[in-house]
Protein backbone atom coordinates (compact mmCIF):
# COMPACT_ATOMS: atom_id res chain seq x y z
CA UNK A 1 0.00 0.00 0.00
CA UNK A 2 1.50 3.44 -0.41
CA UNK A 3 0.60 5.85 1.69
CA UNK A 4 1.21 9.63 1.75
CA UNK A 5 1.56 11.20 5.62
CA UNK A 6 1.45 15.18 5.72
CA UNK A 7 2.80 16.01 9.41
CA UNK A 8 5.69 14.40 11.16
CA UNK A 9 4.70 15.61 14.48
CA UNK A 10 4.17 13.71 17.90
CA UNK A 11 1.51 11.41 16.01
CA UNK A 12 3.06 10.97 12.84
CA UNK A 13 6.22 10.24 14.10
CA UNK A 14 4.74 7.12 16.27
CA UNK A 15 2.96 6.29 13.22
CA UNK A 16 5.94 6.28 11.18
CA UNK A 17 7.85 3.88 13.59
CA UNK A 18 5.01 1.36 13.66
CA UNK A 19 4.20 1.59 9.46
CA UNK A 20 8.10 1.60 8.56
CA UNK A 21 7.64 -2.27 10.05
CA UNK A 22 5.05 -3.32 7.95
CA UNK A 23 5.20 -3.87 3.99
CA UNK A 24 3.97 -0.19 3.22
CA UNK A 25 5.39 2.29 0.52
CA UNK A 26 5.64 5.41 2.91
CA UNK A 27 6.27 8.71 1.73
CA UNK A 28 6.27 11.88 4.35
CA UNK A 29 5.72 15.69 3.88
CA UNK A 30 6.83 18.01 6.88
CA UNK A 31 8.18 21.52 6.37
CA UNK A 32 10.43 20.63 9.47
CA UNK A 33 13.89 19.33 7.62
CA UNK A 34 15.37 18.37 10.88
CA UNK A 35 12.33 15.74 11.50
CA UNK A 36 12.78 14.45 8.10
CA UNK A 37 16.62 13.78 7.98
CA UNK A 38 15.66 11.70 11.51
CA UNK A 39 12.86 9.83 10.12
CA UNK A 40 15.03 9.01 6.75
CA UNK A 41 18.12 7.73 8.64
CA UNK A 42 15.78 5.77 11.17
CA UNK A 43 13.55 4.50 8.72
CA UNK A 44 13.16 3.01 5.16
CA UNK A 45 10.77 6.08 3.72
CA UNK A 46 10.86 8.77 1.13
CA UNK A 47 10.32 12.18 2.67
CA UNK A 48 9.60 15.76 1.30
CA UNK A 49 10.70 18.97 2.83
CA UNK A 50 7.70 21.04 1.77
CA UNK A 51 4.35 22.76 2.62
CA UNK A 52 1.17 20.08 2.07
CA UNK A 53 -0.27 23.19 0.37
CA UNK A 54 2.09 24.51 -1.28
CA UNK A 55 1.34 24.54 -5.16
CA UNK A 56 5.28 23.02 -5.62
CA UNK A 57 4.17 19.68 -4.23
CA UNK A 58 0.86 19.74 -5.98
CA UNK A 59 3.06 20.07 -9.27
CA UNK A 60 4.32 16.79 -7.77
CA UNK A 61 3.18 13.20 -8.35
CA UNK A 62 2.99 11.99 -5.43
CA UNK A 63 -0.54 11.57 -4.57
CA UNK A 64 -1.68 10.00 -7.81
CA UNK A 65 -1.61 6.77 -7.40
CA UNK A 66 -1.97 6.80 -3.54
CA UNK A 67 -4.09 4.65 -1.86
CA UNK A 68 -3.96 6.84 1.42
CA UNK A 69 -3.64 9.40 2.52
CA UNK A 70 -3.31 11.06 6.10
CA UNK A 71 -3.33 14.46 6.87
CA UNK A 72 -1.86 15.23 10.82
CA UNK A 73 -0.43 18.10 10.79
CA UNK A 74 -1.43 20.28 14.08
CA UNK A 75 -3.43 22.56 12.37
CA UNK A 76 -7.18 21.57 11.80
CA UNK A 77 -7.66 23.87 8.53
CA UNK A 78 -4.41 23.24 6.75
CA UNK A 79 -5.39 19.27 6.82
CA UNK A 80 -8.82 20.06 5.67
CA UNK A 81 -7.33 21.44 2.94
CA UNK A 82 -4.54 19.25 2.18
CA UNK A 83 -8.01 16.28 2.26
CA UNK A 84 -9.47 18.70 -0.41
CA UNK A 85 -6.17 18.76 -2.97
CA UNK A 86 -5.32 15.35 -2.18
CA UNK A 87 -9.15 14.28 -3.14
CA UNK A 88 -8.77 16.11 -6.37
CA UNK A 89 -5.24 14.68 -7.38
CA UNK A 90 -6.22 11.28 -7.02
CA UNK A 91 -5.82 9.65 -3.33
CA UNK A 92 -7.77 6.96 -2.92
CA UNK A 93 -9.23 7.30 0.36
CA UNK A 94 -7.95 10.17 2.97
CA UNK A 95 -7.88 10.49 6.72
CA UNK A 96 -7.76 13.75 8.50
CA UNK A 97 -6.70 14.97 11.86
CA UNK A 98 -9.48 17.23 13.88
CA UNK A 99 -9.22 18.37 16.76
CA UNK A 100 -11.48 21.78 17.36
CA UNK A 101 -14.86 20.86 15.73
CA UNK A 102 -17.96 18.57 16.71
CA UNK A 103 -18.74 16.10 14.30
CA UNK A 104 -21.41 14.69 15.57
CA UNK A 105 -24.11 16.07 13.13
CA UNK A 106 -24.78 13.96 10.11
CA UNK A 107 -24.93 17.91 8.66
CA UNK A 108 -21.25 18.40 9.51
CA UNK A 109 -20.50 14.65 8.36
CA UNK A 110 -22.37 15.50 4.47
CA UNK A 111 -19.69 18.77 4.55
CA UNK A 112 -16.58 16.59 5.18
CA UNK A 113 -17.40 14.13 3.09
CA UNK A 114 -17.70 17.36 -0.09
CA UNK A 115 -14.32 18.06 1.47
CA UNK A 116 -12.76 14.98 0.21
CA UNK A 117 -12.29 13.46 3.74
CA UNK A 118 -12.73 9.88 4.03
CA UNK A 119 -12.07 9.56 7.92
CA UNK A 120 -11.91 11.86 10.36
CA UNK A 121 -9.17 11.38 13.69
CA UNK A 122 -9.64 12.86 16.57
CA UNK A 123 -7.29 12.81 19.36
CA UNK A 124 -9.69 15.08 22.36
CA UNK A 125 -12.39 12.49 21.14
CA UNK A 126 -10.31 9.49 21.24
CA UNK A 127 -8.83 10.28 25.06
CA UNK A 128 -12.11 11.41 26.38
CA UNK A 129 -14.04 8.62 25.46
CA UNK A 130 -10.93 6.62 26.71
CA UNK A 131 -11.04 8.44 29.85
CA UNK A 132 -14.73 7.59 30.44
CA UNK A 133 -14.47 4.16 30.24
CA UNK A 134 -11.66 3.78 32.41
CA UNK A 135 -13.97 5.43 35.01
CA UNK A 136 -17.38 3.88 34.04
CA UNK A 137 -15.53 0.36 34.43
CA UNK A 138 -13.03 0.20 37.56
CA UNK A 139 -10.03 -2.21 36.69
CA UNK A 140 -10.22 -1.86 32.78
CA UNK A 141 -6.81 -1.17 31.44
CA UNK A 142 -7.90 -1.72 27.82
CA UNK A 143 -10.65 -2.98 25.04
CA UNK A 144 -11.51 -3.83 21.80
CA UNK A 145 -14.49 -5.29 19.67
CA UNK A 146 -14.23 -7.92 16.99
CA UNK A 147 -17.04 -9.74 14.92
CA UNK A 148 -19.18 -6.74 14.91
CA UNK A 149 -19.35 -6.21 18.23
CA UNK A 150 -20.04 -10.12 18.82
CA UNK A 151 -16.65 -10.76 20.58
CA UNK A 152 -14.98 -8.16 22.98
CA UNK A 153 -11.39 -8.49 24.05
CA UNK A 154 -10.79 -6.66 27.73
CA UNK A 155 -7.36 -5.54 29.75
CA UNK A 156 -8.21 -5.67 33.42
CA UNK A 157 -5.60 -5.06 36.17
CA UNK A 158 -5.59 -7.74 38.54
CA UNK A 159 -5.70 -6.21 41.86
CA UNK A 160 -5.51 -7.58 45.71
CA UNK A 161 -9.48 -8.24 45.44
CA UNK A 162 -9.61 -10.49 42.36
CA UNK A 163 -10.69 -13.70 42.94
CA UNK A 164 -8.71 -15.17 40.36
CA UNK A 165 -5.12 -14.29 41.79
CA UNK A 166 -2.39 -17.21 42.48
CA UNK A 167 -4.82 -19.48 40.16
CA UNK A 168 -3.53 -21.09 37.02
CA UNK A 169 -5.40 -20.38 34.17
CA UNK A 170 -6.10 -24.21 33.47
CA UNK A 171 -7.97 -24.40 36.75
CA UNK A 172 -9.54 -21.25 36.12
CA UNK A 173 -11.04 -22.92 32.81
CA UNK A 174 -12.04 -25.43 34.98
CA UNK A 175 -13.86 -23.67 37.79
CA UNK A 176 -14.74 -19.95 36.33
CA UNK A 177 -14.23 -19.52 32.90
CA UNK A 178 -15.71 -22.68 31.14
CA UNK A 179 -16.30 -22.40 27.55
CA UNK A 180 -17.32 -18.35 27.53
CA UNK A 181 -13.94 -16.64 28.03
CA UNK A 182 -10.30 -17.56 27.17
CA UNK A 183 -7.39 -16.01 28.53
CA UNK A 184 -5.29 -14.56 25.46
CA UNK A 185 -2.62 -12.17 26.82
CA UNK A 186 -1.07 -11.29 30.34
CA UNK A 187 0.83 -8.23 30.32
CA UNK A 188 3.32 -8.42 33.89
CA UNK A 189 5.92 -5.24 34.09
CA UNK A 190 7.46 -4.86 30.76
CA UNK A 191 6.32 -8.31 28.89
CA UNK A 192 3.97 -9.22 27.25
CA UNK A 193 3.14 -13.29 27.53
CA UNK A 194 0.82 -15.46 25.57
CA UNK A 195 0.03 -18.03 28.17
CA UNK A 196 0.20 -21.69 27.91
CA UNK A 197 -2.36 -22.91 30.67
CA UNK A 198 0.13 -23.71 33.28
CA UNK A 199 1.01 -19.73 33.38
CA UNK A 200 -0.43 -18.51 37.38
CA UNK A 201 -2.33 -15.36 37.85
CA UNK A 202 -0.22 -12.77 39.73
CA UNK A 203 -1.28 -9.50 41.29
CA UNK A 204 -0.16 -6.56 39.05
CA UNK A 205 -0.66 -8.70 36.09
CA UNK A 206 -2.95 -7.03 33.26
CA UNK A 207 -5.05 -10.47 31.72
CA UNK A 208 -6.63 -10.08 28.67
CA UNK A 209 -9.99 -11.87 28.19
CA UNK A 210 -11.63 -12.81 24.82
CA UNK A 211 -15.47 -13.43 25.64
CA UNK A 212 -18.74 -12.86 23.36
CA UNK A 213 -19.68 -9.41 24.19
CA UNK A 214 -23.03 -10.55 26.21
CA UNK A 215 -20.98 -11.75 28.77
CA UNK A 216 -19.50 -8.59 29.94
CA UNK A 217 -21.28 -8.56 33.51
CA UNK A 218 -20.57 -12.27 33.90
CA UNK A 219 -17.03 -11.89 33.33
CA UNK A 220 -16.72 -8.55 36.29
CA UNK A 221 -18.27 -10.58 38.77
CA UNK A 222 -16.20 -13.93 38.29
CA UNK A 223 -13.48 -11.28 38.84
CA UNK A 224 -14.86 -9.61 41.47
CA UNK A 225 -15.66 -6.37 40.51
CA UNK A 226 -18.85 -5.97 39.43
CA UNK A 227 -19.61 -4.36 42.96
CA UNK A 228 -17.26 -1.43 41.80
CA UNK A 229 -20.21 -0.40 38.96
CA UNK A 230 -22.99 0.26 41.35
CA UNK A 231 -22.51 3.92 42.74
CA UNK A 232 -21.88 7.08 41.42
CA UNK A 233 -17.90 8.76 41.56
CA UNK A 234 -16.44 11.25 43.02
CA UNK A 235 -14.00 12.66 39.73
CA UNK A 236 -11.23 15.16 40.00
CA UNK A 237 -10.52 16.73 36.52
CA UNK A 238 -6.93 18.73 36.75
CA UNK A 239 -7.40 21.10 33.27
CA UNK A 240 -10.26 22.20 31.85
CA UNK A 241 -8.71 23.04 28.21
CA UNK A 242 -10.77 21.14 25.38
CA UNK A 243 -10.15 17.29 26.45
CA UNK A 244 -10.83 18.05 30.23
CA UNK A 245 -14.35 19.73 28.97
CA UNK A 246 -15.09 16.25 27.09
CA UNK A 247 -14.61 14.21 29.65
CA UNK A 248 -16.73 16.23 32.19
CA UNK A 249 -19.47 16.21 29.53
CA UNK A 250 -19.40 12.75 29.29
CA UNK A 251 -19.24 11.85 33.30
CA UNK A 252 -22.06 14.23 34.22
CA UNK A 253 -24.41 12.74 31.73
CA UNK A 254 -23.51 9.59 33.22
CA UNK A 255 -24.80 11.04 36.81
CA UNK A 256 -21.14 10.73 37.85
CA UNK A 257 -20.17 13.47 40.41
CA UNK A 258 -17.41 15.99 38.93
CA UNK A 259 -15.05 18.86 39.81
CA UNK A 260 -12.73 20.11 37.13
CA UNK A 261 -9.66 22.05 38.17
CA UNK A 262 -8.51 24.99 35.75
CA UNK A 263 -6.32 27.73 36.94
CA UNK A 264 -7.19 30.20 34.51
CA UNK A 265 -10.02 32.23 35.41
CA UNK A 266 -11.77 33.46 31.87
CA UNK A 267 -11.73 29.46 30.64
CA UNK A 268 -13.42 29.02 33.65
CA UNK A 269 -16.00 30.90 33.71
CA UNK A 270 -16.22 29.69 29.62
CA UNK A 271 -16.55 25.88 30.76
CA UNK A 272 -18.39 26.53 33.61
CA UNK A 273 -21.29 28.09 31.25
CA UNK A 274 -20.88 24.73 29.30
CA UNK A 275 -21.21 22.19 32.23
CA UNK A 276 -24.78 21.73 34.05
CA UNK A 277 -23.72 19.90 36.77
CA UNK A 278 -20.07 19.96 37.44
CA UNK A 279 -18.51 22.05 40.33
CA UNK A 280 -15.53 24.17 38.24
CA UNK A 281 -12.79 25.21 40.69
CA UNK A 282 -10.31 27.59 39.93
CA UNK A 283 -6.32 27.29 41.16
CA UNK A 284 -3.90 25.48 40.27
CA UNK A 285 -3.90 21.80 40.65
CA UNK A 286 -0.37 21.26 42.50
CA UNK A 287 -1.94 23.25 45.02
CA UNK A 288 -2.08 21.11 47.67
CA UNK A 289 -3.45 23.05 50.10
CA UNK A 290 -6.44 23.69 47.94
CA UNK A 291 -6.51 20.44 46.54
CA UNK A 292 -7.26 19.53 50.55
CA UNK A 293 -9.93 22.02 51.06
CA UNK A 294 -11.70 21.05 48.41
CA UNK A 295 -11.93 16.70 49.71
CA UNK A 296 -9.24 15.56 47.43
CA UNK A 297 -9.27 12.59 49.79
CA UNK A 298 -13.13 12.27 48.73
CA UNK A 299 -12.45 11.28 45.39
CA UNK A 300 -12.38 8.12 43.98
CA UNK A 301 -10.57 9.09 40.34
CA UNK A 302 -8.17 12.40 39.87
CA UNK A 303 -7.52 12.64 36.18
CA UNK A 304 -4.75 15.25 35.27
CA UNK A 305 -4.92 16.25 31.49
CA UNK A 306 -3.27 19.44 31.38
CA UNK A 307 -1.14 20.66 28.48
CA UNK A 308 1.98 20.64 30.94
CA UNK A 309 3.31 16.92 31.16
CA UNK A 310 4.90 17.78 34.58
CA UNK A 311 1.83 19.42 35.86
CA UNK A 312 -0.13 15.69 35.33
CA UNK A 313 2.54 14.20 36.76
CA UNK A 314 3.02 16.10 40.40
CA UNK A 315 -0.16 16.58 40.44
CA UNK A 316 -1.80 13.08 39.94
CA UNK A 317 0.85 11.71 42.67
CA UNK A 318 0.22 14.84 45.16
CA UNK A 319 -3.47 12.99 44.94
CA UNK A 320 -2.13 9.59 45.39
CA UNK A 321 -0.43 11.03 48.67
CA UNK A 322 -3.92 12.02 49.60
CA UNK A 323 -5.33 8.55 48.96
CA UNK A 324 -6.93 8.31 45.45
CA UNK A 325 -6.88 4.73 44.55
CA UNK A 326 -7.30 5.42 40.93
CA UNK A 327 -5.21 8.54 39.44
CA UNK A 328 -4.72 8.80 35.41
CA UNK A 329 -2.13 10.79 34.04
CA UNK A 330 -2.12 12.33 30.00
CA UNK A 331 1.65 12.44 28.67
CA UNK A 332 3.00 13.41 25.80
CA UNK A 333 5.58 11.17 25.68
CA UNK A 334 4.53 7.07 25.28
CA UNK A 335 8.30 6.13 26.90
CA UNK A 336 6.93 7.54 30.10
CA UNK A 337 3.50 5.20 30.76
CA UNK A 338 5.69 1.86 31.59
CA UNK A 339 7.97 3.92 34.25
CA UNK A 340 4.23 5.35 35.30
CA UNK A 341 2.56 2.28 35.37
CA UNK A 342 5.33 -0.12 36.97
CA UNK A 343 7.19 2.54 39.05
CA UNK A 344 5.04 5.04 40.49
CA UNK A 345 1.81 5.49 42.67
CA UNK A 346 -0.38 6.60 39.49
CA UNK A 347 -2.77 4.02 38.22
CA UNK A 348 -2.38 4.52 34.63
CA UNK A 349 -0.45 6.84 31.87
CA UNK A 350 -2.25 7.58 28.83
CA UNK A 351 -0.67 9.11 25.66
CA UNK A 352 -2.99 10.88 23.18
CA UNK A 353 -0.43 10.46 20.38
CA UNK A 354 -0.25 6.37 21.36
CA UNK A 355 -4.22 6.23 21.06
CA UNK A 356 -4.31 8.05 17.96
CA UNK A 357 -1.46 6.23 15.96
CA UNK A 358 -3.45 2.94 16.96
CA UNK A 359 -6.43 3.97 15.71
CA UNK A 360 -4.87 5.44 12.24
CA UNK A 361 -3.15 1.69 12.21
CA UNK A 362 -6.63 -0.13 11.61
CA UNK A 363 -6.99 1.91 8.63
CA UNK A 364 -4.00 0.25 7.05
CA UNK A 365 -4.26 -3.27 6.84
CA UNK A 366 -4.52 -6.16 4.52
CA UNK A 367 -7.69 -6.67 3.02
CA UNK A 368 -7.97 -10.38 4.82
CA UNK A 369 -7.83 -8.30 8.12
CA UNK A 370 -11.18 -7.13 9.28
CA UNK A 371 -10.07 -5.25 12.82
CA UNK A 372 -6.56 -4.74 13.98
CA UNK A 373 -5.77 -4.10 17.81
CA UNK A 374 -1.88 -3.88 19.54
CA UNK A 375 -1.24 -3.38 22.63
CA UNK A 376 0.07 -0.21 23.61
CA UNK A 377 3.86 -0.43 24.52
CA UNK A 378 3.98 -3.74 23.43
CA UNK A 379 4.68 -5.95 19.84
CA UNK A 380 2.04 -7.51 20.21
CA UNK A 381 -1.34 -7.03 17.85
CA UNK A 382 -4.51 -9.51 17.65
CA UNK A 383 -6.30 -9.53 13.73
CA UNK A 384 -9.39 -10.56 13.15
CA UNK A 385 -8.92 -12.66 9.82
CA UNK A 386 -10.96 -14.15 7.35
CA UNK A 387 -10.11 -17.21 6.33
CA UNK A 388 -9.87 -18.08 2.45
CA UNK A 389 -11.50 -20.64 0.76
CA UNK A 390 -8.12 -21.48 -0.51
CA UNK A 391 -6.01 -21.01 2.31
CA UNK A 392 -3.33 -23.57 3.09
CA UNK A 393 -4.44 -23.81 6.59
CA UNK A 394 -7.94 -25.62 6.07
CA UNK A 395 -8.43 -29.49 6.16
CA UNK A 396 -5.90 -30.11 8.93
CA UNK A 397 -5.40 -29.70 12.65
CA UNK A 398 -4.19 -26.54 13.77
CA UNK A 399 -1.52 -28.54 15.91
CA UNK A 400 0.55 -29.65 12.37
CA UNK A 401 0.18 -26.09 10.83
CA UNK A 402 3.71 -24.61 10.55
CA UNK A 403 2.68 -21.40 12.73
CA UNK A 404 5.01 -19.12 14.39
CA UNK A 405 6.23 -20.12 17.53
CA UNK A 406 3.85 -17.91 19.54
CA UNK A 407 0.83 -17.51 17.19
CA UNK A 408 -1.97 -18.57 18.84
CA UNK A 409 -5.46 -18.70 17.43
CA UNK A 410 -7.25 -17.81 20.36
CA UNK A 411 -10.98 -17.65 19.26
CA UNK A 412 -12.70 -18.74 16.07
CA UNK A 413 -16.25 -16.79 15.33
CA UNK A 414 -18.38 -19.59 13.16
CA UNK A 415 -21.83 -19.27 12.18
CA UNK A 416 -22.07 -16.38 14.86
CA UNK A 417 -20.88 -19.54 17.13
CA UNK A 418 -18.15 -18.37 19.92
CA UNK A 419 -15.06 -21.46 19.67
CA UNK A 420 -11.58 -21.96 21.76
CA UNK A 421 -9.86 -23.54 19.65
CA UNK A 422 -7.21 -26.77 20.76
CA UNK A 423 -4.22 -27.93 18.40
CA UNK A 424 -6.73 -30.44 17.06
CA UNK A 425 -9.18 -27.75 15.76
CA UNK A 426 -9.59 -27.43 12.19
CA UNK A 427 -10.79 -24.21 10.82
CA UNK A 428 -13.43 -24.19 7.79
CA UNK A 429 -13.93 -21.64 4.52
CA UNK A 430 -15.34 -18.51 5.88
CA UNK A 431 -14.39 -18.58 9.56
CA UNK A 432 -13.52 -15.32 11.27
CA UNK A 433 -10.68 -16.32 13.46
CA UNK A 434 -8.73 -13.73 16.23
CA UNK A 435 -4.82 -14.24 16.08
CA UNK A 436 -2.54 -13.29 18.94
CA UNK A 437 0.87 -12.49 17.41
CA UNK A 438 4.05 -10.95 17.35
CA UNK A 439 4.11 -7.82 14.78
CA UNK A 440 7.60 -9.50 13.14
CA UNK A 441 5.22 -12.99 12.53
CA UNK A 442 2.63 -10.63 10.57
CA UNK A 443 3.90 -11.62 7.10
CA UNK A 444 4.62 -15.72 7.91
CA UNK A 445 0.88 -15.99 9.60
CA UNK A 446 -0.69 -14.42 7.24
CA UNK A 447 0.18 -16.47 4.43
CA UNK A 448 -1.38 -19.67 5.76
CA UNK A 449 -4.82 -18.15 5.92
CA UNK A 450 -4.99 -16.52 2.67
CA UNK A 451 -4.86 -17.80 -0.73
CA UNK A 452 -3.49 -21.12 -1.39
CA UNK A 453 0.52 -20.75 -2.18
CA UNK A 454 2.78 -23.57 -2.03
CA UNK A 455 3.75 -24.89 1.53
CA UNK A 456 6.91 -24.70 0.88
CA UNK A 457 7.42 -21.03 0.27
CA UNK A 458 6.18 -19.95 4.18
CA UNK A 459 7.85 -22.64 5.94
């Protein structure tokens, strides 16, 4: 595929690093040279040190035959644009980057779409909805939906309460899990393990369960946390720029109870007219003092998504000092979240330029691939795949297929049927299967569930 990125910034530069992996033809505007020279001596792409707008590149053929393309640059109308020209010369299909506007009416949707823009990305969106998940559902570290929405795949942190600690997962089949959810990933510090079923639950650990979607409820109590859903929350929100504002919006029409934090007194008063129910405060959130008088130790979230990367930081551990259990923390910079999550008080890091290079990802993939999901921090991704008619994998066990040493099929969707698969499983034409992988096995699993090719060439 060759895609055309305009914007090398925080976003595209993650991007960049997880694309340049993959068997992609990637070519990258940026008016900043410096960015470029890095990008082309870390990474196997052809750059451009020019304006996306500029009528030099448009002279250009670049976008002709491209089959994306993605504009991320940090300004909102310049990418709008870029959509426009790129539209016009050809691209295929185009993503763009949004941050300021509300595109929620199908009015506003109609315009985009006369713009040229395929997709629209948007990283306030992406976090706040994040954000209000992580609070509606105590212990989720991550989630994803496969099968339309049939299967769901969800990251929960085991803590000192769950009731599946020191337990190896084949007695957890046994006991808990049955047939209805299958353990697929444990992340534990900095690895990231596909379990075999002798592998023992261990506090800390973040297990990742594949279960049909129904099950949701089922799976929180066998866990022990359902009783952490029934009552309303006390949130702290540190920053009330545009992604604090979301999130509030969200909580208080979830009859969640909210205070956001913003130091500066006009956008104050501004979000305050825009919030109904949420108490807006105005210092600064390292105050600790103030943070004090106002029942910081009340709280049972304090979410810090300032533009100031130190200001989350101090301030979400000033609140751990106080006693939050659960404190979130935006950064800017992805390297930080594993010294956050293994080495600090905070609960969880959370990177808007992570979340939004993920997302762009799923855009990108073979056509055999219906949904894409990695893990953040991690080489590991699950696919949903389709399997071929053709494909060298049908007609035998799953046990003699040549796989990758830690592939694992861990669910197959049949007939809107919800299988675990053993190494004597044999998939059939039109199966939707979910494959836990490595990102360098992409290329060598693939093969064996497309097209039939000759055994001997992916061996």
């Amino acid at each position: 595929m060759k895609i055309v990125i305009a914007g090398a910034g925080e976003v595209g530069f993650h991007l960049i690093e997880k694309l340049s992996k993959e068997d992609h033809d990637i070519f990258v505007i940026d008016t900043n040279q410096e960015v470029l020279e890095k990008l082309k001596s870390d990474y196997d792409i052809q750059t451009d040190n020019e304006s996306i707008v500029n009528s030099k590149f448009l002279h250009k053929t670049h976008l002709e035959d491209a089959d994306l393309f993605m504009a991320i640059t940090n300004s909102d109308e310049t990418n709008m644009i870029a959509c426009k020209m790129a539209s016009e010369k050809g691209a295929k299909k185009t993503i763009c980057r949004i941050r300021q506007i509300n595109l929620n009416s199908e009015k506003k949707q109609f315009s985009l779409k006369s713009l040229g823009i395929d997709w629209v990305i948007n990283p306030v969106s992406l976090v706040a909805e994040e954000l209000f998940k992580l609070v509606l559902t105590p212990n989720i570290v991550d989630s994803s939906e496969f099968a339309d929405g049939e299967i769901t795949l969800t990251g929960y942190k085991m803590t000192s309460y769950a009731k599946i600690l020191n337990q190896s997962i084949q007695q957890l089949e046994k006991d808990y899990l049955k047939d209805k959810f299958h353990i697929g990933i444990i992340q534990r510090k900095d690895m990231s393990i596909i379990p075999d079923k002798s592998e023992t639950i261990q506090q800390g650990d973040i297990v990742y369960f594949f279960y049909r979607s129904k099950y949701y409820q089922l799976l929180r109590k066998i866990l022990g946390y359902d009783h952490l859903q029934s009552k309303s929350r006390q949130v702290f929100i540190n920053g009330g720029g545009h992604m604090g504002l979301r999130v509030a919006q969200r909580l208080e029409k979830a009859n969640q109870n909210v205070k956001v934090i913003e130091k500066d007194l006009a956008r104050s008063y501004h979000i305050c007219e825009k919030l109904q129910k949420t108490l807006v405060l105005n210092f600064d959130g390292t105050d600790l003092k103030q943070l004090i008088a106002e029942g910081i130790e009340t709280a049972d979230y304090f979410i810090s998504v300032t533009e100031n990367e130190q200001v989350n930081l101090t301030s979400c551990l000033l609140a751990s000092q106080q006693g939050v259990e659960r404190t979130i923390c935006l950064v800017k910079q992805p390297e930080l979240i594993p010294i956050i999550d293994q080495n600090t008080p905070i609960t969880l890091g959370i990177s808007p330029r992570v979340l939004t290079a993920r997302h762009l990802v799923r855009f990108m993939q073979d056509a055999n691939i219906f949904s894409y999901f990695s893990l953040i921090n991690s080489q590991i991704e699950i696919l949903e795949v389709l399997v071929n008619e053709t494909a060298p994998c049908l007609h035998q066990p799953l046990k003699e297929l040549s796989l990758p040493e830690n592939v694992r099929i861990a669910v197959i969707h049949r007939k809107n049927r919800f299988l675990v698969p053993d190494g004597s499983s044999v998939l059939s034409p039109d199966d939707t299967i979910l494959i836990i992988l490595h990102r360098l096995d992409r290329k060598k699993t693939m093969a064996f569930f497309k097209q039939k090719s000759p055994i001997s060439t992916i061996q």
